[in-house]
C-alpha atoms as a PDB file:
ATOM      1  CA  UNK A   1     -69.785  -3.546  34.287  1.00  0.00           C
ATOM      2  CA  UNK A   2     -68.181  -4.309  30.683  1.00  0.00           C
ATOM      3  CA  UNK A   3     -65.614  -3.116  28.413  1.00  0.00           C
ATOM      4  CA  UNK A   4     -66.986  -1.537  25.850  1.00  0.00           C
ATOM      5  CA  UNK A   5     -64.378   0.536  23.415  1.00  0.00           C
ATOM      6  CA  UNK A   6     -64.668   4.266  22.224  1.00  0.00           C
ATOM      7  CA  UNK A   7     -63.657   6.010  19.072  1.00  0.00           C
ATOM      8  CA  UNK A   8     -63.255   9.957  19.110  1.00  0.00           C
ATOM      9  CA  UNK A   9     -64.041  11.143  15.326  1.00  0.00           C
ATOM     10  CA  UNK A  10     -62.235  14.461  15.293  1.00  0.00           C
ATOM     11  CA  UNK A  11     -59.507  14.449  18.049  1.00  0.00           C
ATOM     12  CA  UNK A  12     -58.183  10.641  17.502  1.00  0.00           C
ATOM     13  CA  UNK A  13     -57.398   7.658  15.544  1.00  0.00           C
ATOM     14  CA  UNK A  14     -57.019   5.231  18.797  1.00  0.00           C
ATOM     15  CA  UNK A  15     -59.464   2.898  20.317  1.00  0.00           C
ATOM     16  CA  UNK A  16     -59.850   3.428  23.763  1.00  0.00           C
ATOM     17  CA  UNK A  17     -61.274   1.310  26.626  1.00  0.00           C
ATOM     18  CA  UNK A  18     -63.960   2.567  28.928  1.00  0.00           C
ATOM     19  CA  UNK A  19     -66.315   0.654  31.217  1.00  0.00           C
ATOM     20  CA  UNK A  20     -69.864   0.748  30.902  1.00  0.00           C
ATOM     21  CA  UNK A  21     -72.433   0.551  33.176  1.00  0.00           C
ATOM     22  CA  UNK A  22     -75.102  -0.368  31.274  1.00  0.00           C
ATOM     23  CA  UNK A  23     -76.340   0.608  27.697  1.00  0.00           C
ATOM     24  CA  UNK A  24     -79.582   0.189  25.478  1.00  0.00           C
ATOM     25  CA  UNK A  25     -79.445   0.573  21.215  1.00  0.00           C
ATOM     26  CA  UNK A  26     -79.084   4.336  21.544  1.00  0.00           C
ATOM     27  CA  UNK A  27     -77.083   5.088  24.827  1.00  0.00           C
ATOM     28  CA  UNK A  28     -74.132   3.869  27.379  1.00  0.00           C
ATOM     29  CA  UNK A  29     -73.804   4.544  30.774  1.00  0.00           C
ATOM     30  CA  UNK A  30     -70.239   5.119  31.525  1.00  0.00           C
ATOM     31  CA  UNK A  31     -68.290   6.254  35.490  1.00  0.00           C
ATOM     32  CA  UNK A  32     -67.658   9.805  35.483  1.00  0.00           C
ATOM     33  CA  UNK A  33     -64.329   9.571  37.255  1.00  0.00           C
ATOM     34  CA  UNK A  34     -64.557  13.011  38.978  1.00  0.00           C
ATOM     35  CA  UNK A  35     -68.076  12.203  40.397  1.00  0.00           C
ATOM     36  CA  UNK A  36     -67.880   8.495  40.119  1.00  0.00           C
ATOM     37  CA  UNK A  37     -71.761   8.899  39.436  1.00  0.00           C
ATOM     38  CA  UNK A  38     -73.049   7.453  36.522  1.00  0.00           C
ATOM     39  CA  UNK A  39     -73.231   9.113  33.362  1.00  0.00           C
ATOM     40  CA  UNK A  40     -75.229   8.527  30.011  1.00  0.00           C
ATOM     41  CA  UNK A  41     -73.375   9.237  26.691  1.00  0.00           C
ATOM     42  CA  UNK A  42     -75.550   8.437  23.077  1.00  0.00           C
ATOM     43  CA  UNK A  43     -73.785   5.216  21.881  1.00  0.00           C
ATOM     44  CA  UNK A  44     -73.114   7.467  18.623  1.00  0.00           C
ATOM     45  CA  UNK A  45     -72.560  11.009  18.066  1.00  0.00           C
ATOM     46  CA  UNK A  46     -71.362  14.048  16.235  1.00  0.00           C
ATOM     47  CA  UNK A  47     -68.235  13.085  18.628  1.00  0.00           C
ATOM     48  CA  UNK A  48     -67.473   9.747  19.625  1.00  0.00           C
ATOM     49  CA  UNK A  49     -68.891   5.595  18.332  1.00  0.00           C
ATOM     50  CA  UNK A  50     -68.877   3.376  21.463  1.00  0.00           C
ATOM     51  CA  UNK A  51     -68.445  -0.120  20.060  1.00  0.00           C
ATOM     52  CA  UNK A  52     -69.020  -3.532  22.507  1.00  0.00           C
ATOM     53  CA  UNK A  53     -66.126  -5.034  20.823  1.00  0.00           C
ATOM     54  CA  UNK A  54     -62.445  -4.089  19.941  1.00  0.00           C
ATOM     55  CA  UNK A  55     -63.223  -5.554  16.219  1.00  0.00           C
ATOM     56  CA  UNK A  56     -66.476  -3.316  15.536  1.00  0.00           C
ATOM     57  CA  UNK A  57     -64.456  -0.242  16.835  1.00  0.00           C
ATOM     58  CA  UNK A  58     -61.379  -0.781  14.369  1.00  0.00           C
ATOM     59  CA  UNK A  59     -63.618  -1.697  11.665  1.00  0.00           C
ATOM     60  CA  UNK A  60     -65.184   1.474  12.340  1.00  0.00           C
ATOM     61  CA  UNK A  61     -61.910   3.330  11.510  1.00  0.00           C
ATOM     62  CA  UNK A  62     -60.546   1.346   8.935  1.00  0.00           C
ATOM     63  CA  UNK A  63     -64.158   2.548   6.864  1.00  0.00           C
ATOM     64  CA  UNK A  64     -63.701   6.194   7.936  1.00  0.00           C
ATOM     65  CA  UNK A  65     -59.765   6.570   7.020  1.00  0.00           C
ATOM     66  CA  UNK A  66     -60.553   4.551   3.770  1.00  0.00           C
ATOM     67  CA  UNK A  67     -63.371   6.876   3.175  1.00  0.00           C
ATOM     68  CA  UNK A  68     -61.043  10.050   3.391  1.00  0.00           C
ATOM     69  CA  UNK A  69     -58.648   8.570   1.313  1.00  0.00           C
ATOM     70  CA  UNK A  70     -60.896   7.809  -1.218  1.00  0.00           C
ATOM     71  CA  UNK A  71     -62.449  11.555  -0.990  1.00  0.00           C
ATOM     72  CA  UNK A  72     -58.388  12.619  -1.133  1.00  0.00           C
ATOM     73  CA  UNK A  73     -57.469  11.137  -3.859  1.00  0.00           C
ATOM     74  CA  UNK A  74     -60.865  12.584  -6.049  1.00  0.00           C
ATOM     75  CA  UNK A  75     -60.263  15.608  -4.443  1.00  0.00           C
ATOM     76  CA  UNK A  76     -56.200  15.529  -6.201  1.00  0.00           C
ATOM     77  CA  UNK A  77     -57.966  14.574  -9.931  1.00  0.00           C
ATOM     78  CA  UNK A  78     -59.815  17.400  -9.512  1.00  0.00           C
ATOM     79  CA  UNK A  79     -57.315  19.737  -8.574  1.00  0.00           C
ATOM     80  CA  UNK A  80     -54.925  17.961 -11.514  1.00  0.00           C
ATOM     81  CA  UNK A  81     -57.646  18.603 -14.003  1.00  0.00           C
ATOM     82  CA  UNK A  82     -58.186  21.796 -13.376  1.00  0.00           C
ATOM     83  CA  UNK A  83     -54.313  22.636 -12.969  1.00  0.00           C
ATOM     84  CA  UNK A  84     -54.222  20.963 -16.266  1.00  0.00           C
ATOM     85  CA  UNK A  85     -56.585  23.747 -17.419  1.00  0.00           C
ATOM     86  CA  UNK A  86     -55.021  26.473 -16.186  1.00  0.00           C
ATOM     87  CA  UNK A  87     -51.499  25.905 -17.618  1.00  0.00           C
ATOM     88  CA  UNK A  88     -53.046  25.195 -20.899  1.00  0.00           C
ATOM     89  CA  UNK A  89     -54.595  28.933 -20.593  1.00  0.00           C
ATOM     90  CA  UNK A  90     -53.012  31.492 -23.359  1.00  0.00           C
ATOM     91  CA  UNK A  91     -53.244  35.145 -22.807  1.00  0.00           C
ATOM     92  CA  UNK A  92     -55.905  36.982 -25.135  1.00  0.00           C
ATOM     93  CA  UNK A  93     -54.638  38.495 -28.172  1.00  0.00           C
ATOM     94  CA  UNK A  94     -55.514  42.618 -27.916  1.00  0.00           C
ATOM     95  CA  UNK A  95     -56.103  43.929 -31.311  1.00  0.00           C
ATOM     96  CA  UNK A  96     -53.998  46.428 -32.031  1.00  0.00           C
ATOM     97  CA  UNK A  97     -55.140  50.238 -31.291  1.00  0.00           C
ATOM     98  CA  UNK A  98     -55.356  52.684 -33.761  1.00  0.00           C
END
């Protein structure tokens, strides 16, 4: 058994340790601790990275936080622009009626 160290995408920014089995390019085998029988998890998924090494795990997250920063902050020019826009926005003259 070895240490490996898991990252949950949506409900976490922490690195936790879990023991693993065994594991192969595309899957870990980790203890189910209600069953204590042995149970295979894909090494990544829509939910969780399992990294072999503290390093690859926080490297993992420091790319993924820096991503949605990045995305924020293009995100805020955006919304600047276009609240640039709309504050420069004059209301139509009507002509008058006869």
């Amino acid at each position: 058994m070895s240490t490996w160290y898991a990252v949950r995408k949506y409900s976490s920014h922490r690195i936790e340790e879990v023991d693993v089995i065994k594991f192969t390019d595309k899957s870990i085998w980790l203890v189910n601790s209600f069953t204590t029988l042995p149970e295979r998890h894909a090494r990544s998924s829509e939910y969780s990275e399992y990294y072999p090494t503290w390093e690859e795990a926080h490297a993992f997250l420091l790319g993924k936080y820096a991503r949605e920063v990045a995305d924020l902050k293009e995100q805020t020019q955006t919304a600047n622009s276009i609240l640039g826009q709309i504050k420069k926005m004059k209301k139509p003259v009507q002509p008058p009626s006869e």
